[in-house]
Each structure stands twice: as C-alpha cells, then as structure tokens.
C-alpha atoms as a PDB file:
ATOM      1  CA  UNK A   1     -18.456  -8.232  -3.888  1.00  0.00           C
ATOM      2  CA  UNK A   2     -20.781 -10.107  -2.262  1.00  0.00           C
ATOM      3  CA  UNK A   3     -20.312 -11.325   2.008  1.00  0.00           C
ATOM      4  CA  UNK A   4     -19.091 -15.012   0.553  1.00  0.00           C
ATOM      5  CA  UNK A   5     -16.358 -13.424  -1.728  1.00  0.00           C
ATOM      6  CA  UNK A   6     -15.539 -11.061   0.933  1.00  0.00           C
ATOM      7  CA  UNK A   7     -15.066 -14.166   3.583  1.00  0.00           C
ATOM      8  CA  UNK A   8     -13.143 -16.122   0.887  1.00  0.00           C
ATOM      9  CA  UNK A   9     -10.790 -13.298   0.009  1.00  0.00           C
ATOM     10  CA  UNK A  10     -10.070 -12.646   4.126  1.00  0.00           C
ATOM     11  CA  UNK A  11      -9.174 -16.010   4.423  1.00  0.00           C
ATOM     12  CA  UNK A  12      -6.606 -16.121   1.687  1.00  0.00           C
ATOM     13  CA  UNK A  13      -4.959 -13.362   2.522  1.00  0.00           C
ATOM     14  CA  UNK A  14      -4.697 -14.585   6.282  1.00  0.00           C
ATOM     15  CA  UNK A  15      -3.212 -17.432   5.033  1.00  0.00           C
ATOM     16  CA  UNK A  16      -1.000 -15.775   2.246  1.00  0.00           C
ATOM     17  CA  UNK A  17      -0.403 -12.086   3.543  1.00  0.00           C
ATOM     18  CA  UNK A  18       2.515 -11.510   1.805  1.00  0.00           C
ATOM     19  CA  UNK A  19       1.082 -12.025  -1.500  1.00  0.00           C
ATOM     20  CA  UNK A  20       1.233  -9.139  -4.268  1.00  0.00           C
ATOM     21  CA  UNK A  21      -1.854  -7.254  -3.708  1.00  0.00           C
ATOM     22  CA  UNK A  22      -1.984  -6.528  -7.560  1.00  0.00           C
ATOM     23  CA  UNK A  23      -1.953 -10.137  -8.342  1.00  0.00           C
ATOM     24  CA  UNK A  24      -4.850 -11.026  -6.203  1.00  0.00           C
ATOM     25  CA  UNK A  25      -6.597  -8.260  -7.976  1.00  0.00           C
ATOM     26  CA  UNK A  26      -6.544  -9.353 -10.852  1.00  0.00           C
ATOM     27  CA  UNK A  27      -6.798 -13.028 -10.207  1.00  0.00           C
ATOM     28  CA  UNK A  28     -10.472 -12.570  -8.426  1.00  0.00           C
ATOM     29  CA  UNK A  29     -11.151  -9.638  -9.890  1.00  0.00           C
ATOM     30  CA  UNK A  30     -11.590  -6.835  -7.807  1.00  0.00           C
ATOM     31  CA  UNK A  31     -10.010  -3.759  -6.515  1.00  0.00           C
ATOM     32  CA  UNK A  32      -6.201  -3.527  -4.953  1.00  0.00           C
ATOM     33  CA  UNK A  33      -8.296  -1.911  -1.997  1.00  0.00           C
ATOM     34  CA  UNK A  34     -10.134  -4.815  -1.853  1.00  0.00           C
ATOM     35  CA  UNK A  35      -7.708  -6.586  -1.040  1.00  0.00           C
ATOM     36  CA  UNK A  36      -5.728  -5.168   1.323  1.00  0.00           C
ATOM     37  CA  UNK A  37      -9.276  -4.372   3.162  1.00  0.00           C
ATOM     38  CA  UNK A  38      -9.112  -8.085   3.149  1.00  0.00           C
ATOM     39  CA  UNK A  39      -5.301  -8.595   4.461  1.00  0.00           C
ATOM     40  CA  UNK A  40      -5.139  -9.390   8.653  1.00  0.00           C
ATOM     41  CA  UNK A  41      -5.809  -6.487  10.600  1.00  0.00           C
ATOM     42  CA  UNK A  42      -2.688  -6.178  12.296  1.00  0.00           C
ATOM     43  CA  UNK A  43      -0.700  -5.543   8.988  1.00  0.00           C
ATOM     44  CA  UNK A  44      -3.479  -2.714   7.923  1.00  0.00           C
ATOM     45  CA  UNK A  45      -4.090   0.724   8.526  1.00  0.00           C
ATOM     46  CA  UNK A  46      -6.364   2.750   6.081  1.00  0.00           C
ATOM     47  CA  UNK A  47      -6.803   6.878   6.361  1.00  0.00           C
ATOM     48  CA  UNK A  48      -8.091   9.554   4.008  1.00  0.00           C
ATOM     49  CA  UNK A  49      -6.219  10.741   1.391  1.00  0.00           C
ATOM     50  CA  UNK A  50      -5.966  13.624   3.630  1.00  0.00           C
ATOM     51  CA  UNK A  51      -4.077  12.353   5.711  1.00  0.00           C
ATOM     52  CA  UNK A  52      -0.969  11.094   3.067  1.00  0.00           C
ATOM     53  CA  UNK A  53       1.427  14.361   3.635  1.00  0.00           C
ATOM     54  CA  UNK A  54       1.528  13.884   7.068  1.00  0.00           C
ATOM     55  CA  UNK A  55       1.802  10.226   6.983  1.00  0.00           C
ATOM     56  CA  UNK A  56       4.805  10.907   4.371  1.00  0.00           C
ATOM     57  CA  UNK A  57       6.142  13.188   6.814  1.00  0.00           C
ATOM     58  CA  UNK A  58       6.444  10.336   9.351  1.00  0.00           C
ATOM     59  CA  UNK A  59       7.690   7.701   7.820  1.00  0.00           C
ATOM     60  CA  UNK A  60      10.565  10.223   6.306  1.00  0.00           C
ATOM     61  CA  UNK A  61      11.497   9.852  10.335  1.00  0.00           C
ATOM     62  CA  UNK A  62      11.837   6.035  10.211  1.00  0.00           C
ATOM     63  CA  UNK A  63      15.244   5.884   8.949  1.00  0.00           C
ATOM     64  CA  UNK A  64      15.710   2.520   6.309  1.00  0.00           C
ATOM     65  CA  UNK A  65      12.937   1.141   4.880  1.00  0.00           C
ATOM     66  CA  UNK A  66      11.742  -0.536   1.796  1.00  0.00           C
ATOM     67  CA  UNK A  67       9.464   0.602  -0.461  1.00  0.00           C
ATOM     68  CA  UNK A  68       7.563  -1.211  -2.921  1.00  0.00           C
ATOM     69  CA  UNK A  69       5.617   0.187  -6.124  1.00  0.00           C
ATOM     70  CA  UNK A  70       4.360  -2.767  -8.447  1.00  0.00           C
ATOM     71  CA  UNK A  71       2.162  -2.247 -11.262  1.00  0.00           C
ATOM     72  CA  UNK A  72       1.351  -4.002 -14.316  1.00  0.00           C
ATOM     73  CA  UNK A  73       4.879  -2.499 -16.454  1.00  0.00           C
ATOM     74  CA  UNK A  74       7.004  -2.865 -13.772  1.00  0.00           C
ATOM     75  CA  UNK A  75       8.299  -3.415 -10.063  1.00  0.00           C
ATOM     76  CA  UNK A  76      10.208  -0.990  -8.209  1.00  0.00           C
ATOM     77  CA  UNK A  77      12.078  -1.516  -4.875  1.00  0.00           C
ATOM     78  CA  UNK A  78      13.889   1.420  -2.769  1.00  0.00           C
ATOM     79  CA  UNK A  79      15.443   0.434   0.830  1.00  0.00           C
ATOM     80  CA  UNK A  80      16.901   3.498   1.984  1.00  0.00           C
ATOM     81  CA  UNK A  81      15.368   6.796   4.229  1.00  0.00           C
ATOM     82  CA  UNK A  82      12.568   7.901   2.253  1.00  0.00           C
ATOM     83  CA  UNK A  83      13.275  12.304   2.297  1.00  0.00           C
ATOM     84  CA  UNK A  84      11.034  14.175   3.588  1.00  0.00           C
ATOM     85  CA  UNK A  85       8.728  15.979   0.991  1.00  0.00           C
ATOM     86  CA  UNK A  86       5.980  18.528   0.385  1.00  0.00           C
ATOM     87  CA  UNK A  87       2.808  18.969  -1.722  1.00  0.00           C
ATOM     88  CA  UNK A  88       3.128  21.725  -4.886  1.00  0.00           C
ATOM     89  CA  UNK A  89       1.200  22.255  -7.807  1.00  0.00           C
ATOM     90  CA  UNK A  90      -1.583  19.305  -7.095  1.00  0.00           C
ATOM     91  CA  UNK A  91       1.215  16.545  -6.021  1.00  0.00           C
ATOM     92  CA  UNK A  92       3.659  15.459  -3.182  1.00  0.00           C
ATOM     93  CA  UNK A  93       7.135  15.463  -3.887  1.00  0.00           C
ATOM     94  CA  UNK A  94      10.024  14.344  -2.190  1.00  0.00           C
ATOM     95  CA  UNK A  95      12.780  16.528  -1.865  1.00  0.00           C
ATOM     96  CA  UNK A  96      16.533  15.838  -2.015  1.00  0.00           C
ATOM     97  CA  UNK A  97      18.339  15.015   0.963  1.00  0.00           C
END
C-alpha cells in the first residue's frame, strides 16, 4: 500500500471508527490488518500471536462483554463473560463455565 493509501485509509477510519473492518477490506482492497493498523490509536492495541492465551486469559476477568466475529457467511454477536480457556492440540478453547 503505498504512504498516500496509507494516509487516506487513517483518515477514514478516524472519521468512521466504528466501521466493519471487513467491509473496508474489501472495499479498498487490502488486508483486515490493514485496517485496523489504520483505526485511531487509542482504540488499537496489536501483540504477537504469542501473546493471545494470555490476553484470553484476561479478558475472561472482565465480566460482560461483547464479542464480535464477522466474516463473509455470517455475523456473530456474544455479550456475556467470555470463560476462561486453554490451548490443546494446536488451538485455544474455551472451557465451560
């Protein structure tokens, strides 16, 4: 992405940061990281992969929040306490309450 597209996509999401990340995507054509390396920097925070079980960990400590997975089949919202969970056989899974 060159600096010009990378200026233009900052300011759009500065001015629409609550737009659907996979939407923008697709609309300019680049990567969902892309965009939310372009989103305000007060409403990002990007780690390694690493870093995700612990992270999970954490927010299993929040108490209610929602949780948003959108992809091209389908859109799927959660508001609840997200359990804690624990990585086995490649993947992290969340475990029952």
């Amino acid at each position: 992405m060159s600096s010009t597209q990378s200026a233009d996509l900052k300011a759009y999401m500065a001015d629409n940061p609550g737009a659907v990340i996979e939407d923008v995507a697709r609309e300019r054509n680049v990567t969902p990281r892309a965009v939310i390396e372009a989103m305000p920097e007060t409403m990002v925070r990007i780690g390694a992969g690493s870093h995700f079980a612990a992270a999970m960990q954490d927010i299993a400590q929040w108490g209610e929040v929602t949780l948003i997975v959108h992809t091209v089949d389908a859109i799927f919202e959660f508001t609840g306490a997200i359990p804690a969970g624990e990585v086995g056989r490649g993947y992290f899974n969340l475990m029952q309450p």
